[in-house]
C-alpha atoms as a PDB file:
ATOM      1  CA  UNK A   1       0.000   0.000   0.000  1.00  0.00           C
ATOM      2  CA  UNK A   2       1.611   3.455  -1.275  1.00  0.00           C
ATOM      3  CA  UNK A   3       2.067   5.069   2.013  1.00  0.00           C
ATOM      4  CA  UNK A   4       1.698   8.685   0.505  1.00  0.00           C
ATOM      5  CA  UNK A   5      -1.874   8.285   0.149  1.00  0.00           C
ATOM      6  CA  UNK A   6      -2.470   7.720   4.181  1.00  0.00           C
ATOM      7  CA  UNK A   7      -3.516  10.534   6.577  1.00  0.00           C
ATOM      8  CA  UNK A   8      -1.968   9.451   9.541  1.00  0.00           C
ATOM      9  CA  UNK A   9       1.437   8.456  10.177  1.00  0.00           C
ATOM     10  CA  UNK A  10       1.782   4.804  11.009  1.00  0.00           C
ATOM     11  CA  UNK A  11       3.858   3.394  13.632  1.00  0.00           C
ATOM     12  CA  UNK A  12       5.906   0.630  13.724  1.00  0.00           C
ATOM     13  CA  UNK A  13       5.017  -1.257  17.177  1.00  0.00           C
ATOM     14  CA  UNK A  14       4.249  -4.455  17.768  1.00  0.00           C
ATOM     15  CA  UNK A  15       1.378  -5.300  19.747  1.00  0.00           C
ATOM     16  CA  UNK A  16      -0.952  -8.240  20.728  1.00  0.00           C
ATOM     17  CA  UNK A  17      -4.241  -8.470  19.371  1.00  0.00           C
ATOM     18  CA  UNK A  18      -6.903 -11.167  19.701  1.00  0.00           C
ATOM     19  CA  UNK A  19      -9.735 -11.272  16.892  1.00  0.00           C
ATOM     20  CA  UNK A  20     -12.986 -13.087  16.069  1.00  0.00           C
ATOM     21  CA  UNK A  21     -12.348 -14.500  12.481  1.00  0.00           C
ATOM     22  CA  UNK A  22     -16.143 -14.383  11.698  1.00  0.00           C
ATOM     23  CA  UNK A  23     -18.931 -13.131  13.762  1.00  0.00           C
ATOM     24  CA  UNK A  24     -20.794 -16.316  14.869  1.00  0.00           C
ATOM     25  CA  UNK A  25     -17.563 -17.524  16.215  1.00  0.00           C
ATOM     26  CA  UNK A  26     -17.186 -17.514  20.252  1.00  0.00           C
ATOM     27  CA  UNK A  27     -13.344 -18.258  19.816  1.00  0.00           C
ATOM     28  CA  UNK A  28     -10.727 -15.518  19.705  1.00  0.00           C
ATOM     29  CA  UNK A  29      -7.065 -16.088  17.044  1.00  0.00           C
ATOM     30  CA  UNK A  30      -4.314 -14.668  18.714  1.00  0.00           C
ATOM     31  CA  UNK A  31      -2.015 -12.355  15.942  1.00  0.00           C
ATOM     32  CA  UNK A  32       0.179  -9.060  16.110  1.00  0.00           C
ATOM     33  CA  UNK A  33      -0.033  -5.635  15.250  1.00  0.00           C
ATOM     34  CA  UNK A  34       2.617  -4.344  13.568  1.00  0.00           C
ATOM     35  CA  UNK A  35       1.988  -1.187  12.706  1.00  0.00           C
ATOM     36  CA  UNK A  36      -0.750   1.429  14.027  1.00  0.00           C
ATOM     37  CA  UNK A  37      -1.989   4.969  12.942  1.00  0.00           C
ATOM     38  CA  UNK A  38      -5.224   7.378  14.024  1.00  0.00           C
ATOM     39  CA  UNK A  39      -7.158   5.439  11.714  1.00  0.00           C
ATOM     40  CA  UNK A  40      -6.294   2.068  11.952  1.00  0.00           C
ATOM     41  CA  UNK A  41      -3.306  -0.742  11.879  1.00  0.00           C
ATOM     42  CA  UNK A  42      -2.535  -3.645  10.294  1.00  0.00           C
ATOM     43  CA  UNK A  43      -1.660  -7.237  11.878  1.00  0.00           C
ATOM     44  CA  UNK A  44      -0.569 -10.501  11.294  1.00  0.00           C
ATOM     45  CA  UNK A  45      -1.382 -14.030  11.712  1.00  0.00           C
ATOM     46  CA  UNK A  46      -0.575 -17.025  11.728  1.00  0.00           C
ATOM     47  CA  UNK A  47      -3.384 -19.092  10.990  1.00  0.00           C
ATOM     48  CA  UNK A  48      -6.792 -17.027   9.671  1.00  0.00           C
ATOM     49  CA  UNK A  49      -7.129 -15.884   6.554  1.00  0.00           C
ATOM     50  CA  UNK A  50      -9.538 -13.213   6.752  1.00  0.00           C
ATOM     51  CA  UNK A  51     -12.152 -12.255   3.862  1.00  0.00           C
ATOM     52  CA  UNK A  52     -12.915  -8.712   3.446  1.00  0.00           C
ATOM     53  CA  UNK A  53     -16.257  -8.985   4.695  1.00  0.00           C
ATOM     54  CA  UNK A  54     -17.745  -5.876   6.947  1.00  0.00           C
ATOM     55  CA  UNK A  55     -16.740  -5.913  10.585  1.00  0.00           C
ATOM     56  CA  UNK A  56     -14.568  -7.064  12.803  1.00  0.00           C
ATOM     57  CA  UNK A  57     -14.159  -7.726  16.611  1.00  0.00           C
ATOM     58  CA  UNK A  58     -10.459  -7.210  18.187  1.00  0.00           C
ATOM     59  CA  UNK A  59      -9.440  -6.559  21.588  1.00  0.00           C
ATOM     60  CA  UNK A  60      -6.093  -4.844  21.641  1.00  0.00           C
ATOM     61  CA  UNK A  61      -3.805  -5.367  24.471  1.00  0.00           C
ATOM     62  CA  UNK A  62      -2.682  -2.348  26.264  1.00  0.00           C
ATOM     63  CA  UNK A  63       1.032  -1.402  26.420  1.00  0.00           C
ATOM     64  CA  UNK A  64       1.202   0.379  29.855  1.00  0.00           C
ATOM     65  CA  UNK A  65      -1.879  -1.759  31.474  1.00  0.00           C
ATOM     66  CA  UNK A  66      -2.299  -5.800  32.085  1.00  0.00           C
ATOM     67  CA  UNK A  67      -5.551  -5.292  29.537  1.00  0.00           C
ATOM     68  CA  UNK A  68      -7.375  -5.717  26.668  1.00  0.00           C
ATOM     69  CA  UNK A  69      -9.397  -3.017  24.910  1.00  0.00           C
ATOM     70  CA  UNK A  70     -12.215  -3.994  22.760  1.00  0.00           C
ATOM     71  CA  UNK A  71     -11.933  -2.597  18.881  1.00  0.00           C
ATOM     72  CA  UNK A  72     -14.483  -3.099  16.090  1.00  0.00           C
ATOM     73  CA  UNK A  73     -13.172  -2.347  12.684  1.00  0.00           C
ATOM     74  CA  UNK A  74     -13.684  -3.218   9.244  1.00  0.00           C
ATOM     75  CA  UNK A  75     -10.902  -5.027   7.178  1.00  0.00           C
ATOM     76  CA  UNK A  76      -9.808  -3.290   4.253  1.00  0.00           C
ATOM     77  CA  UNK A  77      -7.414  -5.221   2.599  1.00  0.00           C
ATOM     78  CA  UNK A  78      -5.938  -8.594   3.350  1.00  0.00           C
ATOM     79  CA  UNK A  79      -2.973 -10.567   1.694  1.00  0.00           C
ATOM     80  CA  UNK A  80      -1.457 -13.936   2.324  1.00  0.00           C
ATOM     81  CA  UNK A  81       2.123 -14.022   2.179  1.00  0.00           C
ATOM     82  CA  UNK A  82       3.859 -17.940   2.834  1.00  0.00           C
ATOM     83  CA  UNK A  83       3.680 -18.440   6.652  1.00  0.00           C
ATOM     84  CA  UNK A  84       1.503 -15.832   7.397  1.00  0.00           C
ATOM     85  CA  UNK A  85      -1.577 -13.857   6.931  1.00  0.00           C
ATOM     86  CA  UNK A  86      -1.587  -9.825   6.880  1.00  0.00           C
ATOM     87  CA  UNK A  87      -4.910  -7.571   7.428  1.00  0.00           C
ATOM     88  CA  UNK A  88      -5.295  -3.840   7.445  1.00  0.00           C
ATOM     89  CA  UNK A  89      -8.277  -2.934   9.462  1.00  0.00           C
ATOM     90  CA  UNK A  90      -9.730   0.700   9.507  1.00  0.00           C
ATOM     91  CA  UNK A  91     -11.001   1.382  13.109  1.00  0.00           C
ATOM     92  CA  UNK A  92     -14.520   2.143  13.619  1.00  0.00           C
ATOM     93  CA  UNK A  93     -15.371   2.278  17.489  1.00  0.00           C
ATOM     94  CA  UNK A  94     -12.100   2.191  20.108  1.00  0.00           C
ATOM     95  CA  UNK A  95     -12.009   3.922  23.779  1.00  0.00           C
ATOM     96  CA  UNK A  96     -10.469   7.214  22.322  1.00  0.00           C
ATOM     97  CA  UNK A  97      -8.376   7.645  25.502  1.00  0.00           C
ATOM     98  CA  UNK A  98      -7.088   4.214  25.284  1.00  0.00           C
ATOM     99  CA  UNK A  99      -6.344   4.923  21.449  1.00  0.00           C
ATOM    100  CA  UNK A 100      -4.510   7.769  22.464  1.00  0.00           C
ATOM    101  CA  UNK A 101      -1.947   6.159  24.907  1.00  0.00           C
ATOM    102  CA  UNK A 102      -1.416   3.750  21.640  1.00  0.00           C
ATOM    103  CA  UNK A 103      -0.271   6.384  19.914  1.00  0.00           C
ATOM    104  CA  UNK A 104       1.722   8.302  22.565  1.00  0.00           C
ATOM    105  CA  UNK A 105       3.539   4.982  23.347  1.00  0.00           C
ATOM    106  CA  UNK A 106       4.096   4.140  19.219  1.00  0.00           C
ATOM    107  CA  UNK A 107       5.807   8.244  19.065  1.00  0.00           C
ATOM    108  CA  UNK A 108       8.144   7.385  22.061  1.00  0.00           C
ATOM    109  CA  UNK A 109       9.186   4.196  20.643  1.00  0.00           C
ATOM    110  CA  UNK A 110       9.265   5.722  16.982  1.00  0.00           C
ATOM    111  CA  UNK A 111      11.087   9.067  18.631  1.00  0.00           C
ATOM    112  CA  UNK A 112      13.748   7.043  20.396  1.00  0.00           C
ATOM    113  CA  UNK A 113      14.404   5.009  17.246  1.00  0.00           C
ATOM    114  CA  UNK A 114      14.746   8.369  15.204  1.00  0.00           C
ATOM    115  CA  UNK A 115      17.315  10.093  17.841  1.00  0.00           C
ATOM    116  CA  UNK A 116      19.584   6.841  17.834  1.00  0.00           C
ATOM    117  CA  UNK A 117      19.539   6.551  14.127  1.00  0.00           C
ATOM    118  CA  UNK A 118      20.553  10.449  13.885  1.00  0.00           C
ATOM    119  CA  UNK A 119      23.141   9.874  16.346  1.00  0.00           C
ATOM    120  CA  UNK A 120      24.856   7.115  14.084  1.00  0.00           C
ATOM    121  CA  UNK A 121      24.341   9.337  11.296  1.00  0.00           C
ATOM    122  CA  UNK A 122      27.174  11.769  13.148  1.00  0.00           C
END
């Protein structure tokens, strides 16, 4: 995906995310974020390939807290590379403070990446 066309910068950080793969199902897959924006984020796992098919249930774990916050989301695009499954999901309904500490923790770790590499670069 061309990365000029997004409105939000997305951030490299890796967290856990739990998912329903289809809406009848009472059984979360476990997968990863890897990267996250304002919008949304895309993940990976290793076992569901997921249609692009309206909504989606996630519950995002926390990076300061020993929690999970509930996301609903709709995929927009998916791709299956050899051991693995990618999805980019566009958020629709998160706790907005919750979202927020996201962020704030993906700029530190994205900030203290950036002042290392510019130290090398001296």
């Amino acid at each position: 995906m061309d990365s000029e066309r997004r409105k939000f910068k997305r951030f490299n950080i890796p967290l856990n995310v739990e998912f329903k793969s289809d809406r009848e199902s009472r059984e979360y897959s476990s997968g990863t974020i890897i990267n996250f924006s304002r919008d949304g984020f895309c993940f990976e796992s290793e076992d569901v390939d997921l249609k692009l098919e309206g909504s989606i249930e996630l519950k995002v774990r926390h990076p300061y807290k020993d929690i999970f916050i509930p996301v609903t989301g709709d995929i927009v695009w998916n791709e299956h590379l050899e051991t693995k499954y990618l999805a980019g999901i566009k958020v629709a309904e998160m706790d907005k403070e919750a979202k927020s500490e996201i962020l704030e923790y993906a700029y530190d770790i994205w900030l203290e990446k950036k002042r290392k590499q510019d130290l090398s670069n001296t």
